[in-house]
C-alpha atoms as a PDB file:
ATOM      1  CA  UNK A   1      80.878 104.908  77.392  1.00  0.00           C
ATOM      2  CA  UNK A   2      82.141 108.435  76.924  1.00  0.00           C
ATOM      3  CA  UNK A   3      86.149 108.980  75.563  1.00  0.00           C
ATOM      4  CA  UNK A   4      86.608 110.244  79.182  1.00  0.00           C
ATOM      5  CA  UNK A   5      85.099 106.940  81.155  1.00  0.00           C
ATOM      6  CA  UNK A   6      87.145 105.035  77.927  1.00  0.00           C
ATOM      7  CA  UNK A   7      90.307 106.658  78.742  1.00  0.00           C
ATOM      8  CA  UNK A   8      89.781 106.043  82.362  1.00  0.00           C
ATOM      9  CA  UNK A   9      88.786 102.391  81.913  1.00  0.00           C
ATOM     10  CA  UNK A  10      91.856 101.697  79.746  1.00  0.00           C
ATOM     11  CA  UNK A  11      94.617 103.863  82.286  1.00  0.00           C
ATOM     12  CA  UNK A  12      93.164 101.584  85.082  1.00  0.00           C
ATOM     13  CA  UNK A  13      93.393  98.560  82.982  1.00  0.00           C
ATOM     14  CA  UNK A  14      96.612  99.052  82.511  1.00  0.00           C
ATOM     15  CA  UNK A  15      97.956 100.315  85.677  1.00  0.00           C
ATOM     16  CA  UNK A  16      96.500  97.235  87.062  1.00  0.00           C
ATOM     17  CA  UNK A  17      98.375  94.848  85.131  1.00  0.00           C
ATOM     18  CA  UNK A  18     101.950  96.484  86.150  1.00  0.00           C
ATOM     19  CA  UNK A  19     100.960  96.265  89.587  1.00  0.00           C
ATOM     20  CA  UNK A  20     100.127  92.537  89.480  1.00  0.00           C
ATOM     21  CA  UNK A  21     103.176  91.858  87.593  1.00  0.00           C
ATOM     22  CA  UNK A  22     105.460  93.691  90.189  1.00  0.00           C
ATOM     23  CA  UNK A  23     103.200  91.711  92.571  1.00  0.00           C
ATOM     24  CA  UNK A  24     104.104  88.141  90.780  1.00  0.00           C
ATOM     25  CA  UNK A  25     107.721  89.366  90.632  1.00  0.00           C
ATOM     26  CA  UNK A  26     108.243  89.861  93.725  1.00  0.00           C
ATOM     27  CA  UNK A  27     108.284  86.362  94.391  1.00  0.00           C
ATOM     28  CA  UNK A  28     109.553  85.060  91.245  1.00  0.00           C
ATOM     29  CA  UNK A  29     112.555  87.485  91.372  1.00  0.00           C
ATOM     30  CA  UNK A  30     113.262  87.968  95.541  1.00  0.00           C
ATOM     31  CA  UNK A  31     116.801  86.850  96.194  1.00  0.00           C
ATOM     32  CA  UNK A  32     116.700  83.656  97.752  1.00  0.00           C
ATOM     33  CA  UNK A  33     118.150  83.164 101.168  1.00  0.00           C
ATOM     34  CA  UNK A  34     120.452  79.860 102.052  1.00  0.00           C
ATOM     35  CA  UNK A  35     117.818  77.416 102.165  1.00  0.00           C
ATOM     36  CA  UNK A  36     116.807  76.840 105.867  1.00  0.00           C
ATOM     37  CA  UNK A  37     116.016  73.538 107.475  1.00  0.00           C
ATOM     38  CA  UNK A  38     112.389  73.038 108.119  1.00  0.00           C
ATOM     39  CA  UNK A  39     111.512  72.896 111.740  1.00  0.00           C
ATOM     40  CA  UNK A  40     107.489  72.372 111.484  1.00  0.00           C
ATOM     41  CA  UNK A  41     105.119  72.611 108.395  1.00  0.00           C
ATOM     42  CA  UNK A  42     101.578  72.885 108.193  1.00  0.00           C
ATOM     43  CA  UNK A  43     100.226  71.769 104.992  1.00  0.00           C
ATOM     44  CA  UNK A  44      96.528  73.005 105.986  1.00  0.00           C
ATOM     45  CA  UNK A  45      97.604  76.903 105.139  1.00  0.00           C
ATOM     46  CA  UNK A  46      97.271  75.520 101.050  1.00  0.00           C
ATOM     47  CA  UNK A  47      93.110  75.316 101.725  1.00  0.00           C
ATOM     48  CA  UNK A  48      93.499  78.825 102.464  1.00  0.00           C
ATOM     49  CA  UNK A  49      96.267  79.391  99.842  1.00  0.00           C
ATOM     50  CA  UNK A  50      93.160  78.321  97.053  1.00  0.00           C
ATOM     51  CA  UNK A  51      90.506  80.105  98.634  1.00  0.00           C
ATOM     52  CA  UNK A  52      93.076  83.023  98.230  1.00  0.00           C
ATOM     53  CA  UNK A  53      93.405  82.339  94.404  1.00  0.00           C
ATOM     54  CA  UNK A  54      89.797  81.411  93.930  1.00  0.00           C
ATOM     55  CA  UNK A  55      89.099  85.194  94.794  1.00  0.00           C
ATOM     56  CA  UNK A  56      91.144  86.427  92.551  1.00  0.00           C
ATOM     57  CA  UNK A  57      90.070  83.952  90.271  1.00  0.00           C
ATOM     58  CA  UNK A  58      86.528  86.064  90.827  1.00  0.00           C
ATOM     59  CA  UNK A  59      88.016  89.779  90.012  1.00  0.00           C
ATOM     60  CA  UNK A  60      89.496  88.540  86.863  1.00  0.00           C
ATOM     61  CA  UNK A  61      87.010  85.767  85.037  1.00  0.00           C
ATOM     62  CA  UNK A  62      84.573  88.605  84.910  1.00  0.00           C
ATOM     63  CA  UNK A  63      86.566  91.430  83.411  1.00  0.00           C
ATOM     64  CA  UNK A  64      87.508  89.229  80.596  1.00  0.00           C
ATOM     65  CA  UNK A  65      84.136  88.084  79.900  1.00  0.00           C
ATOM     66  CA  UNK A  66      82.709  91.609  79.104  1.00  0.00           C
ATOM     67  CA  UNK A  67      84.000  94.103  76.469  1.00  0.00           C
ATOM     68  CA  UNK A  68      83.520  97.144  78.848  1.00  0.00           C
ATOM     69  CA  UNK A  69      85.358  97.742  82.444  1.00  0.00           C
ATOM     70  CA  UNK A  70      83.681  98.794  85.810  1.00  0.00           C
ATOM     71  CA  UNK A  71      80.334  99.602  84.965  1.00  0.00           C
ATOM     72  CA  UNK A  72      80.669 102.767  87.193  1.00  0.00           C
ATOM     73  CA  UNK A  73      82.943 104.418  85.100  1.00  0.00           C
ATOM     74  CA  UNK A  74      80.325 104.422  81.930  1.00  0.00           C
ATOM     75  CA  UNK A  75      78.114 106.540  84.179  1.00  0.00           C
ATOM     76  CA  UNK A  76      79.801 109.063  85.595  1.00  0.00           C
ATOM     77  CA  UNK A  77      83.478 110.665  84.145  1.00  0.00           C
ATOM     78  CA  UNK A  78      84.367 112.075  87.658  1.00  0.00           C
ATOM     79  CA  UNK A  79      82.981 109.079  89.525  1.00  0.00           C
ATOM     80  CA  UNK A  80      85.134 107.075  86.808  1.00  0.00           C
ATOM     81  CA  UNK A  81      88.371 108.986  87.128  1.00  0.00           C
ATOM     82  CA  UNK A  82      88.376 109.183  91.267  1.00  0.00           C
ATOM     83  CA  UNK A  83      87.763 104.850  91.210  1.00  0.00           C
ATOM     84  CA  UNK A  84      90.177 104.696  88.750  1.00  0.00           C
ATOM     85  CA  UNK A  85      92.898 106.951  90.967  1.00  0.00           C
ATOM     86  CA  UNK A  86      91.888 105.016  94.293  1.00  0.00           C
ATOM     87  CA  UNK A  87      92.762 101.613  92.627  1.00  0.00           C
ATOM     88  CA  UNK A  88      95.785 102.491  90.935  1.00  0.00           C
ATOM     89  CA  UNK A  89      97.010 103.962  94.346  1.00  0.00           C
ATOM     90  CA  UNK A  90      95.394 100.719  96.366  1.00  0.00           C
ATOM     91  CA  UNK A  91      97.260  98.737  94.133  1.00  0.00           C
ATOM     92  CA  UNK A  92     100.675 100.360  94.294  1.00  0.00           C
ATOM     93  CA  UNK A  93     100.588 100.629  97.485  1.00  0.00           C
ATOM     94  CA  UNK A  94      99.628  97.232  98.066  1.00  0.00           C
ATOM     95  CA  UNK A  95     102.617  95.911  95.703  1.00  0.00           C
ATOM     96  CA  UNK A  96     105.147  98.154  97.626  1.00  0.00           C
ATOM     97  CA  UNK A  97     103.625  96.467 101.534  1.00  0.00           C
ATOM     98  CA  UNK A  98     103.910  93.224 100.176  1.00  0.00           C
ATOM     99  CA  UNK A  99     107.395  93.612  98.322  1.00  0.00           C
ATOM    100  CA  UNK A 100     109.099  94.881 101.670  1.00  0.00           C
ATOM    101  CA  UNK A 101     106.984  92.653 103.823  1.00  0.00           C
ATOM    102  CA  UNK A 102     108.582  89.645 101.890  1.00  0.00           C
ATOM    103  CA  UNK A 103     111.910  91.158 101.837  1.00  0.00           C
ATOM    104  CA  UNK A 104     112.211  91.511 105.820  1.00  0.00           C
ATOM    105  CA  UNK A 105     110.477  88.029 106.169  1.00  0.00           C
ATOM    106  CA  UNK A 106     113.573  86.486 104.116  1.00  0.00           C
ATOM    107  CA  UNK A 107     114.309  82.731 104.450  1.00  0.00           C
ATOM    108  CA  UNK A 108     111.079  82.246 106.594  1.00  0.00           C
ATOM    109  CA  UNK A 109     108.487  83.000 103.728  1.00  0.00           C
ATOM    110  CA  UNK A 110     107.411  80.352 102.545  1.00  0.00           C
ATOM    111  CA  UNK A 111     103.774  78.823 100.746  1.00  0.00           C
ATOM    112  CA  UNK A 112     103.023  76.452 103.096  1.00  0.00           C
ATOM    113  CA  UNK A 113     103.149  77.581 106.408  1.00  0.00           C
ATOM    114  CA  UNK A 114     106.202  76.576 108.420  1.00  0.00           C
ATOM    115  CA  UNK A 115     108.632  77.489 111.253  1.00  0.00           C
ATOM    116  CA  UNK A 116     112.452  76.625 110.361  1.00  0.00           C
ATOM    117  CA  UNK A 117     115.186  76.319 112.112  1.00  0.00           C
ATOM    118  CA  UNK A 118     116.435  79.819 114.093  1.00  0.00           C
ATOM    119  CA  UNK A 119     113.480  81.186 112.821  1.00  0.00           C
ATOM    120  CA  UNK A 120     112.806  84.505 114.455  1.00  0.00           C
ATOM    121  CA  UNK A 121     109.626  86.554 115.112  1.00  0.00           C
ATOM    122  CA  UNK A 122     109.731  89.564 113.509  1.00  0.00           C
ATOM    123  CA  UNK A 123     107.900  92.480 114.365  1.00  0.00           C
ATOM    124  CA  UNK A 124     109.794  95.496 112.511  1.00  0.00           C
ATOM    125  CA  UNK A 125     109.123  97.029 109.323  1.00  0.00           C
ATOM    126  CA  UNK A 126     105.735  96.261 108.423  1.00  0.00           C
ATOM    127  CA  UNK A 127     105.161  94.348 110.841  1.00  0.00           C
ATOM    128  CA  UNK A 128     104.885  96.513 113.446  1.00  0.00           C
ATOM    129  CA  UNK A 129     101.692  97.130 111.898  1.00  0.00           C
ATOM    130  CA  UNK A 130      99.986  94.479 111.348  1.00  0.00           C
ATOM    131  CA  UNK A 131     100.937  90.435 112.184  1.00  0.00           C
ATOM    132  CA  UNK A 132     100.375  89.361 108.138  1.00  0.00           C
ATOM    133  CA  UNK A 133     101.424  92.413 106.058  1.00  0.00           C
ATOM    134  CA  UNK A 134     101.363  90.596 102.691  1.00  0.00           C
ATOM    135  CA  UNK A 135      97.945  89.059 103.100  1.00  0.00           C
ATOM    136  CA  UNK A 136      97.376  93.142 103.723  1.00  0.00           C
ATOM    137  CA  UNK A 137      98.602  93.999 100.371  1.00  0.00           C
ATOM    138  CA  UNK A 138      97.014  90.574  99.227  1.00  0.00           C
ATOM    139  CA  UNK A 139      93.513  91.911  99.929  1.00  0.00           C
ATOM    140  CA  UNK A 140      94.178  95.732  99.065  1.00  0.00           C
ATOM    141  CA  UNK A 141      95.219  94.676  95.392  1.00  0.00           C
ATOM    142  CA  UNK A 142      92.151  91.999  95.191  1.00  0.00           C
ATOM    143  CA  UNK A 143      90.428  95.347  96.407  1.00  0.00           C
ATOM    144  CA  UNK A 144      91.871  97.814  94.040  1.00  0.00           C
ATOM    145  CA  UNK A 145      91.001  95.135  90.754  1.00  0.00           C
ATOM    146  CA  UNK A 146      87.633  94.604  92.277  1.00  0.00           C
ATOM    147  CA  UNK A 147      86.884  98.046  92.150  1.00  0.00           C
ATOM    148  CA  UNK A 148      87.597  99.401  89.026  1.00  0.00           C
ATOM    149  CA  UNK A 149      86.994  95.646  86.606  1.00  0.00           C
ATOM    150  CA  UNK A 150      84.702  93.680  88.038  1.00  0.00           C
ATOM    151  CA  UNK A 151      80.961  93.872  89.238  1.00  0.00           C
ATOM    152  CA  UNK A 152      79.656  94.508  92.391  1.00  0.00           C
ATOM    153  CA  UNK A 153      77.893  90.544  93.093  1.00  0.00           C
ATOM    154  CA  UNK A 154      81.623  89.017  92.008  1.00  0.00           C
ATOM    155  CA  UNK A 155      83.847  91.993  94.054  1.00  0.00           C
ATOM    156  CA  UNK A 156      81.851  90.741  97.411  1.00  0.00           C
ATOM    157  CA  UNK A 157      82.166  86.824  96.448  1.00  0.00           C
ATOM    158  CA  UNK A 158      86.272  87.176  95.847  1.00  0.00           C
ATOM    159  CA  UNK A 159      86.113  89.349  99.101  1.00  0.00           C
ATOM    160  CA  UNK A 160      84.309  86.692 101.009  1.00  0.00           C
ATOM    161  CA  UNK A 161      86.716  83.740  99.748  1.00  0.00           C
ATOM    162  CA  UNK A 162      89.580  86.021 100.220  1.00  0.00           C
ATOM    163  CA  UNK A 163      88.944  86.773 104.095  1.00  0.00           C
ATOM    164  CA  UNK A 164      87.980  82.649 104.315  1.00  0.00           C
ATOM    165  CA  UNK A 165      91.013  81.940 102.716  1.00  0.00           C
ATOM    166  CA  UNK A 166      93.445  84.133 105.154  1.00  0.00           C
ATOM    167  CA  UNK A 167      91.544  82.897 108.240  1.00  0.00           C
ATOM    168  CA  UNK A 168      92.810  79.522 107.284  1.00  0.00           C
ATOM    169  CA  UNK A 169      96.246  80.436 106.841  1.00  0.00           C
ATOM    170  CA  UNK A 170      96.676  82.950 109.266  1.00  0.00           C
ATOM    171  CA  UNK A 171      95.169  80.714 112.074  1.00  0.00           C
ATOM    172  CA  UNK A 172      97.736  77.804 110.587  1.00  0.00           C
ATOM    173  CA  UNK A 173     100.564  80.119 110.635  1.00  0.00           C
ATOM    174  CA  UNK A 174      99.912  81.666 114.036  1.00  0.00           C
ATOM    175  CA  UNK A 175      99.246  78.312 115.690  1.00  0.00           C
ATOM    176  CA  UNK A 176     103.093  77.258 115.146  1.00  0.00           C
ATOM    177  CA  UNK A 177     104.407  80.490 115.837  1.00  0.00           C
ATOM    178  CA  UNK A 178     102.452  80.144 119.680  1.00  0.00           C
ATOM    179  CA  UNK A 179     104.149  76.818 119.521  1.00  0.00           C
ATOM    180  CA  UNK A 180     107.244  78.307 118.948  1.00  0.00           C
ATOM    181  CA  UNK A 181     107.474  81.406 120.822  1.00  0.00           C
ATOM    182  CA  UNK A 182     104.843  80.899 123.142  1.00  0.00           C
ATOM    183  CA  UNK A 183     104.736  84.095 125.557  1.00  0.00           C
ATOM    184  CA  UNK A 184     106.468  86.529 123.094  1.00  0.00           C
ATOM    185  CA  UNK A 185     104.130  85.960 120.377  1.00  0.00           C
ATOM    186  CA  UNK A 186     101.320  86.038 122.616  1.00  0.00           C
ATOM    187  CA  UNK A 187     102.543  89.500 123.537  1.00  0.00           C
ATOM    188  CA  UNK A 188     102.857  90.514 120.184  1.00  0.00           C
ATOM    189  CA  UNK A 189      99.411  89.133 119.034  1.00  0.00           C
ATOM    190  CA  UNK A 190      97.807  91.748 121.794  1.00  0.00           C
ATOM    191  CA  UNK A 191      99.949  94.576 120.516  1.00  0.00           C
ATOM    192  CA  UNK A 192      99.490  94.166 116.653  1.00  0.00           C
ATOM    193  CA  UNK A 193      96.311  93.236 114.844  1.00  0.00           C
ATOM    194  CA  UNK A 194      95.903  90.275 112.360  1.00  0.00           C
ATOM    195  CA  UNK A 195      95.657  91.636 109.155  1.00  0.00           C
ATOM    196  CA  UNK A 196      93.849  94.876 109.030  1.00  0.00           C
ATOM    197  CA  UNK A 197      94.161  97.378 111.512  1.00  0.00           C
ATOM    198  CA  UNK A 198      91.312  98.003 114.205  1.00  0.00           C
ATOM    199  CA  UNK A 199      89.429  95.689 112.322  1.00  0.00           C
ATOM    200  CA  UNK A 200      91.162  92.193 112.742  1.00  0.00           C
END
């Protein structure tokens, strides 16, 4: 590994672990609302809550395991430097979605999903955009560590158990929201994508 690809391996490396801890801290630190009374749960959404962690489970085991960082970087400097920019920016990006996604979502985030009482459906902010803007900046920082830590063979495994994983919740989530809201959310779910726009 050149000092170029080094420096570029470590700046990444670093980089990285802000954005995951501005990630965790958005949860761990978001005021909390008045607790609201619980309307509906669906306990199912946790299957897709540990298919969500097994992934990243995947972009980090493998990292740790080897004493040198995405094996692109050792071959090419430039290469190295413009994966290294594109997760960084991935990742902040991703950390900001998800920090004002949770922020306008308020009492009704929750783990599990749930509908509580005078629960509203949003669909300002980021969600004008998509339905599920934090499973967005879920997968874009999986994404951005994938990319510049791990290898190719674990990057597509964590991406397969991540999109598993938000199927599950997403279809859990959405199914008491129709249940709730019926028509309107119908209406919304044809204007505004799932996750990803164009895509799903």
């Amino acid at each position: 590994m050149t000092n170029d690809s080094h420096l570029a391996a470590k700046v990444v490396f670093y980089a990285l672990i802000a954005c995951w801890w501005l990630f965790l801290l958005t949860f761990w630190l978001r005021k909390r609302p008045p607790r609201a009374r619980e309307a509906k749960r669906d306990w199912i959404s946790l299957i897709g809550l540990l298919l969500q962690a097994a992934a990243y489970f995947c972009v980090w085991f493998q990292p740790l395991r080897r004493k040198q960082f995405a094996p692109v970087i050792a071959r090419s400097p430039v290469v190295g430097w413009g994966l290294a920019l594109l997760s960084i920016a991935l990742a902040a990006a991703s950390v900001v979605l998800v920090n004002v996604a949770a922020r306008r979502l308020g009492k009704q985030w929750a783990l599990a999903a749930r509908v509580v009482e005078g629960h509203t459906l949003i669909q300002d902010g980021p969600y004008r955009f998509v339905r599920n803007p934090i499973y967005t900046g879920m997968f874009g920082i999986l994404l951005a560590t994938g990319l510049a830590l791990t290898q190719w063979v674990p990057l597509l495994v964590a991406i397969a158990l991540f999109i598993a994983g938000t199927w599950i919740r997403v279809r859990t989530e959405e199914r008491l929201l129709r249940e709730t809201f019926g028509a309107e959310f119908e209406e919304y779910a044809r204007r505004v994508p799932a996750v990803i726009p164009r895509i799903y």
